[in-house]
C-alpha atoms as a PDB file:
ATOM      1  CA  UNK A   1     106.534  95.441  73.828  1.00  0.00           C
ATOM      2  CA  UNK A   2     105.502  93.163  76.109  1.00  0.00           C
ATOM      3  CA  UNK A   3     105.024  93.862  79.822  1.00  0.00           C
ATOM      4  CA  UNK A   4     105.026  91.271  82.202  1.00  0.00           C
ATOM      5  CA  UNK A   5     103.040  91.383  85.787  1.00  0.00           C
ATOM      6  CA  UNK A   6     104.871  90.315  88.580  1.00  0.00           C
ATOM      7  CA  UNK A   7     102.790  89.573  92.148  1.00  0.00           C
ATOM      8  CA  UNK A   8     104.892  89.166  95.621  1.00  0.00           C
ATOM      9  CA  UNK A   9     102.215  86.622  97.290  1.00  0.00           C
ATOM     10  CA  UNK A  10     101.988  86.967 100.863  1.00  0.00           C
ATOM     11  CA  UNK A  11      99.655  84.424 102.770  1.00  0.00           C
ATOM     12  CA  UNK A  12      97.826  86.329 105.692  1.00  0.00           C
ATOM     13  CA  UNK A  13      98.511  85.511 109.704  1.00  0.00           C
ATOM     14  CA  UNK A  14      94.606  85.388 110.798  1.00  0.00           C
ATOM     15  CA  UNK A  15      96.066  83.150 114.257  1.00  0.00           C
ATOM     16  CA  UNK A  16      95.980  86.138 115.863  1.00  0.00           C
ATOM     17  CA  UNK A  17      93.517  89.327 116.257  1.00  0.00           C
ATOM     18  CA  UNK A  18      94.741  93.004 116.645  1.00  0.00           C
ATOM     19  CA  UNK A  19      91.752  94.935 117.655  1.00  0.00           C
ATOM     20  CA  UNK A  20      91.555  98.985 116.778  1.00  0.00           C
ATOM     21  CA  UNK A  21      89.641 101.516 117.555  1.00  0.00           C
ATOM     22  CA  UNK A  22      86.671 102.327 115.123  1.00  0.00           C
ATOM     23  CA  UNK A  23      84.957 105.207 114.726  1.00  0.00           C
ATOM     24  CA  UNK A  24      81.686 103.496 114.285  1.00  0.00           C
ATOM     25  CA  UNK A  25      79.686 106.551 113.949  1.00  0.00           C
ATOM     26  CA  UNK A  26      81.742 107.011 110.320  1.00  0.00           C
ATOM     27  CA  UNK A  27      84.026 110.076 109.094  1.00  0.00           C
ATOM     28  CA  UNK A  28      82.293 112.773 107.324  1.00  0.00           C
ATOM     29  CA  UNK A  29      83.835 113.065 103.506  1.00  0.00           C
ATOM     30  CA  UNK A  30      81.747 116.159 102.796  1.00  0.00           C
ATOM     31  CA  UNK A  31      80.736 119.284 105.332  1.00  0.00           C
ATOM     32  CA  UNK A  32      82.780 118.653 109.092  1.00  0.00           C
ATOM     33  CA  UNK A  33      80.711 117.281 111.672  1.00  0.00           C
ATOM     34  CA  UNK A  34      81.220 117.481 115.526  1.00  0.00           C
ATOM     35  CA  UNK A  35      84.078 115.509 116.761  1.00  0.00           C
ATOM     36  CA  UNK A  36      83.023 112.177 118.561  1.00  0.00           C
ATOM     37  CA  UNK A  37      84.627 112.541 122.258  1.00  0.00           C
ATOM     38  CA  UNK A  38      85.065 108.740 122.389  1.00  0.00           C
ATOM     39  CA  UNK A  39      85.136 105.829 120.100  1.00  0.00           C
ATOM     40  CA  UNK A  40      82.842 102.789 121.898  1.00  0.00           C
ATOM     41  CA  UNK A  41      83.827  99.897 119.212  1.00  0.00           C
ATOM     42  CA  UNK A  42      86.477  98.530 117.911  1.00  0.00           C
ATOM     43  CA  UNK A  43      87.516  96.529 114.807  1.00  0.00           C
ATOM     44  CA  UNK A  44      89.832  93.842 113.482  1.00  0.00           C
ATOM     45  CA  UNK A  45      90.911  93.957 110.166  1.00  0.00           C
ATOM     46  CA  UNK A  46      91.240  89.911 110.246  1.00  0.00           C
ATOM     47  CA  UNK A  47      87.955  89.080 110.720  1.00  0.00           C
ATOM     48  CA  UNK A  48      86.191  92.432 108.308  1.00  0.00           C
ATOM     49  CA  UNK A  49      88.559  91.625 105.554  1.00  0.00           C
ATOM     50  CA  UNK A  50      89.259  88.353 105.079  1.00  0.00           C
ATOM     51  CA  UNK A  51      86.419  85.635 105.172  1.00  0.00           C
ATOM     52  CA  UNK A  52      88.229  82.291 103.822  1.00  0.00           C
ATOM     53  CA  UNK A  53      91.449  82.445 105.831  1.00  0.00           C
ATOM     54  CA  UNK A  54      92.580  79.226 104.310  1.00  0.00           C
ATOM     55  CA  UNK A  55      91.934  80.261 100.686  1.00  0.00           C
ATOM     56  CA  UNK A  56      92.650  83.881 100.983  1.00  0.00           C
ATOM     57  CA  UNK A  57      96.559  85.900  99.780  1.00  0.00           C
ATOM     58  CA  UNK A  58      97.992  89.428  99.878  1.00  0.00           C
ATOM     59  CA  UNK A  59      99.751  90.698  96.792  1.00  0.00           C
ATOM     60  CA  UNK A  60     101.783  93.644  96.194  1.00  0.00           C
ATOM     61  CA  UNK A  61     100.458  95.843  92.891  1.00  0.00           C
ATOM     62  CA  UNK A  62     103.308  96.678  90.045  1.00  0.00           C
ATOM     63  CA  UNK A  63     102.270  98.272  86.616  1.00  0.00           C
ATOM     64  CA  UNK A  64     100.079 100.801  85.886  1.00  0.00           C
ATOM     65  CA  UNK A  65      97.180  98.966  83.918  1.00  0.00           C
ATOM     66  CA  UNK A  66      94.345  99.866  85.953  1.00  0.00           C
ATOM     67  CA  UNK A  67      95.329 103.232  87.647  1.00  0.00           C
ATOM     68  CA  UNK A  68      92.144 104.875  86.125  1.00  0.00           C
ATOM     69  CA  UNK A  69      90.475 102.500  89.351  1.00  0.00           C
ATOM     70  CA  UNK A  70      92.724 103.901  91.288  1.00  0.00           C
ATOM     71  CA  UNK A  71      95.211 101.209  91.639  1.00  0.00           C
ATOM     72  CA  UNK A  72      98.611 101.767  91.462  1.00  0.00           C
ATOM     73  CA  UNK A  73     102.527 100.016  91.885  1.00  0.00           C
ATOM     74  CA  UNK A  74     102.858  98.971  95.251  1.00  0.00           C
ATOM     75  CA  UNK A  75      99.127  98.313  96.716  1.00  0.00           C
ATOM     76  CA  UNK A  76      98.429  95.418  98.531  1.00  0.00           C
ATOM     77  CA  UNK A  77      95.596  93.180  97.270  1.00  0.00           C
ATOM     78  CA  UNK A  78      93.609  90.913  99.367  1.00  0.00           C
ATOM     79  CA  UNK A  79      92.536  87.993  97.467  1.00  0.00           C
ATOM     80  CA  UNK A  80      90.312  84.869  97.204  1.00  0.00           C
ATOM     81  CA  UNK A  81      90.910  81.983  95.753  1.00  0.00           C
ATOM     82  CA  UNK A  82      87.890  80.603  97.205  1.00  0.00           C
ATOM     83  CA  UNK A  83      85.094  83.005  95.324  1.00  0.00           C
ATOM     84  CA  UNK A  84      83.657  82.289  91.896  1.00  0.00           C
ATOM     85  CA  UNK A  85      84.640  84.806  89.500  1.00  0.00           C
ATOM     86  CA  UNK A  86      81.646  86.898  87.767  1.00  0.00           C
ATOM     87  CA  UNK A  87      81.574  89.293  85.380  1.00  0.00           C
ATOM     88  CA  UNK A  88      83.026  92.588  85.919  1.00  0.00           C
ATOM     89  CA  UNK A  89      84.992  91.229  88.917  1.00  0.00           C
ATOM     90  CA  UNK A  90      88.540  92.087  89.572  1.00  0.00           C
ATOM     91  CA  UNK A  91      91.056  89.585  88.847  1.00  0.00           C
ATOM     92  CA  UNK A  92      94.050  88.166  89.586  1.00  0.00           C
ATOM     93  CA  UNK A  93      94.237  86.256  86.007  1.00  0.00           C
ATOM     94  CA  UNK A  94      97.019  83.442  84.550  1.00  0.00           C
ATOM     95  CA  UNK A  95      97.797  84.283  80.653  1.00  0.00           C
ATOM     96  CA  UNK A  96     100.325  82.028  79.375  1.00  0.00           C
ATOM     97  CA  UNK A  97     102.219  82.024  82.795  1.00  0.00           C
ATOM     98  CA  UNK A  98     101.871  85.739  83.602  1.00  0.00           C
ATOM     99  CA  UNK A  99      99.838  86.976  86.236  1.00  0.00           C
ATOM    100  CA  UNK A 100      97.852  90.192  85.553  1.00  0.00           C
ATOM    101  CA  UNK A 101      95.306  92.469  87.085  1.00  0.00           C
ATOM    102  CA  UNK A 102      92.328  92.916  85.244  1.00  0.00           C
ATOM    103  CA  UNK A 103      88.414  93.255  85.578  1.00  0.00           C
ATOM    104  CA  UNK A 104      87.390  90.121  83.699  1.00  0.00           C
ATOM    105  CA  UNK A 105      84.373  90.384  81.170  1.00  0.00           C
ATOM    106  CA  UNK A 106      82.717  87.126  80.572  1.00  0.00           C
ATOM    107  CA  UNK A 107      80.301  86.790  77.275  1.00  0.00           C
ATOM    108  CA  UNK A 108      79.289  83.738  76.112  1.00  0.00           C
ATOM    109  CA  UNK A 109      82.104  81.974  74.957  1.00  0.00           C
ATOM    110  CA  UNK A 110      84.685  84.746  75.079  1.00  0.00           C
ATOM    111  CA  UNK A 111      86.572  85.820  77.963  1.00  0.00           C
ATOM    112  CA  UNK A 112      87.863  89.432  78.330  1.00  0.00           C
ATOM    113  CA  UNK A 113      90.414  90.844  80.424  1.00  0.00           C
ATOM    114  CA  UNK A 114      89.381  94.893  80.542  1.00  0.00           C
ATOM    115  CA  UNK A 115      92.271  97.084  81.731  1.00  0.00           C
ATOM    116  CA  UNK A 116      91.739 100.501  83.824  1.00  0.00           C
ATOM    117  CA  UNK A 117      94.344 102.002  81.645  1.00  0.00           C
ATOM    118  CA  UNK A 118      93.037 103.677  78.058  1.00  0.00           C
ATOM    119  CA  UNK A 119      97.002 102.554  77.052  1.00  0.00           C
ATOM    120  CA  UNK A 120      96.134  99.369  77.286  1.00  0.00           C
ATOM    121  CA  UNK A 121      93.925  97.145  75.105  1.00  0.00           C
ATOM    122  CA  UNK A 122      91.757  94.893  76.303  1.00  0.00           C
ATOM    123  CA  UNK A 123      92.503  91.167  76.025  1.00  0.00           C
ATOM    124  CA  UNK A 124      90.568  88.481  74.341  1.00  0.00           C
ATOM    125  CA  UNK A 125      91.418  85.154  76.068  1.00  0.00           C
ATOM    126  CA  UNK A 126      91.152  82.256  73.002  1.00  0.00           C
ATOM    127  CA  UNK A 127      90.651  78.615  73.555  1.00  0.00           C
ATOM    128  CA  UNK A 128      94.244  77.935  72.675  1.00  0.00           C
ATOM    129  CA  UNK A 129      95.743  79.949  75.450  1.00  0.00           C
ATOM    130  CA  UNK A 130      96.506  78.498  79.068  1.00  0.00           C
ATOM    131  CA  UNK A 131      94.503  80.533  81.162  1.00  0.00           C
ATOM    132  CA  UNK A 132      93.231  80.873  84.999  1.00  0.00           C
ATOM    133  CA  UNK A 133      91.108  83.338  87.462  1.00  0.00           C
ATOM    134  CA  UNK A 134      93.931  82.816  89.624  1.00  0.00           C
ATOM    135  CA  UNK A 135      91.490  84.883  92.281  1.00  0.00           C
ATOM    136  CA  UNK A 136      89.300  87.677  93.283  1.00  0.00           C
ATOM    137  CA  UNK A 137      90.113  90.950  94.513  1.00  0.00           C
ATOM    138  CA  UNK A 138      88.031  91.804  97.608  1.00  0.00           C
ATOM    139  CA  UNK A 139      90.106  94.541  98.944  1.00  0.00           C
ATOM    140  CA  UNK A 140      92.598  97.195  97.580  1.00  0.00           C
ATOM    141  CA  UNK A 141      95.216  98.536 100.614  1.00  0.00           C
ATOM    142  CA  UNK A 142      96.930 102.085  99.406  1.00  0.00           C
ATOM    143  CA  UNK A 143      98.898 103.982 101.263  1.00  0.00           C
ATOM    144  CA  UNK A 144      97.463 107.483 100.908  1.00  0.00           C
ATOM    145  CA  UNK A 145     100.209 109.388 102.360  1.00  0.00           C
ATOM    146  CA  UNK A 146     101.998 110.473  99.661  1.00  0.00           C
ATOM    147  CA  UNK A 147     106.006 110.827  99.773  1.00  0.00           C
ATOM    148  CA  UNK A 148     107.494 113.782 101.024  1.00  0.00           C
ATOM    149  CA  UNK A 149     110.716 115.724  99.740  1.00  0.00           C
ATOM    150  CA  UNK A 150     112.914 118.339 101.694  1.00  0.00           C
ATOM    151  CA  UNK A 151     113.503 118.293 105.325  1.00  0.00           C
ATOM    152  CA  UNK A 152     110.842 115.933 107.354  1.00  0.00           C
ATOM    153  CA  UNK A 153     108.849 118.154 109.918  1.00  0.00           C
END
């Protein structure tokens, strides 16, 4: 069966800036540390995230080939048209017309597309196939609250 990747491409609005407050002293992911009683910079997400405006596209994740990464339906990528692919980079990828999201594995003369999914096989590109590194993933946006059921507190 074959499963086709659909992207929604969005094109980014960098005209503007929308500066937030940034903890710029970081967020402890191990033991707690004391609470900063201000935050003295602040950040916007424009400027960190996307360096080639003109070049650069969200897209919106669905299918499940490389949730072992930690990627799953409905993430927003930010991606760049503008950077050279290398190996082991994450792709947005052209087969045959299809888009797909895959870390690309380049050896010479051979072109693998590695899924983050063990039930998926990898993908040898061949010389008769139309294919394109559409662009390169520089960012993965989740949303990491998860979906609540019941009454909403």
């Amino acid at each position: 069966m074959k499963r086709h990747t659909t992207l929604e491409i969005f094109r980014p609005d960098t005209s503007s800036t929308l500066e937030l407050p940034f903890a710029d002293s970081g967020i402890q992911a191990g033991f707690p540390s004391p609470a900063q009683d201000y935050i003295s910079e602040y950040i916007d997400l424009n400027r960190e995230i996307i360096r080639h405006p003109a070049a650069t596209f969200y897209a919106k994740v669905s299918g499940d080939s490389m949730i072992e990464e930690g990627i799953e339906p409905g993430d927003l990528l930010v991606i760049d048209r503008s950077i050279e692919p290398d190996d082991g980079d994450l792709a947005v990828c052209c087969l045959e017309g299809d888009f797909t999201l895959k870390r690309i594995h380049l050896t010479p003369g051979a072109v693998w597309l590695i899924p983050s999914n063990e039930t998926f096989d990898p993908i040898l590109v061949t010389p008769d196939q139309r294919f394109e590194v559409w662009g390169v993933v520089t960012h993965t946006i989740k949303n990491n609250r998860r979906p609540r059921t019941g009454r909403h507190r």
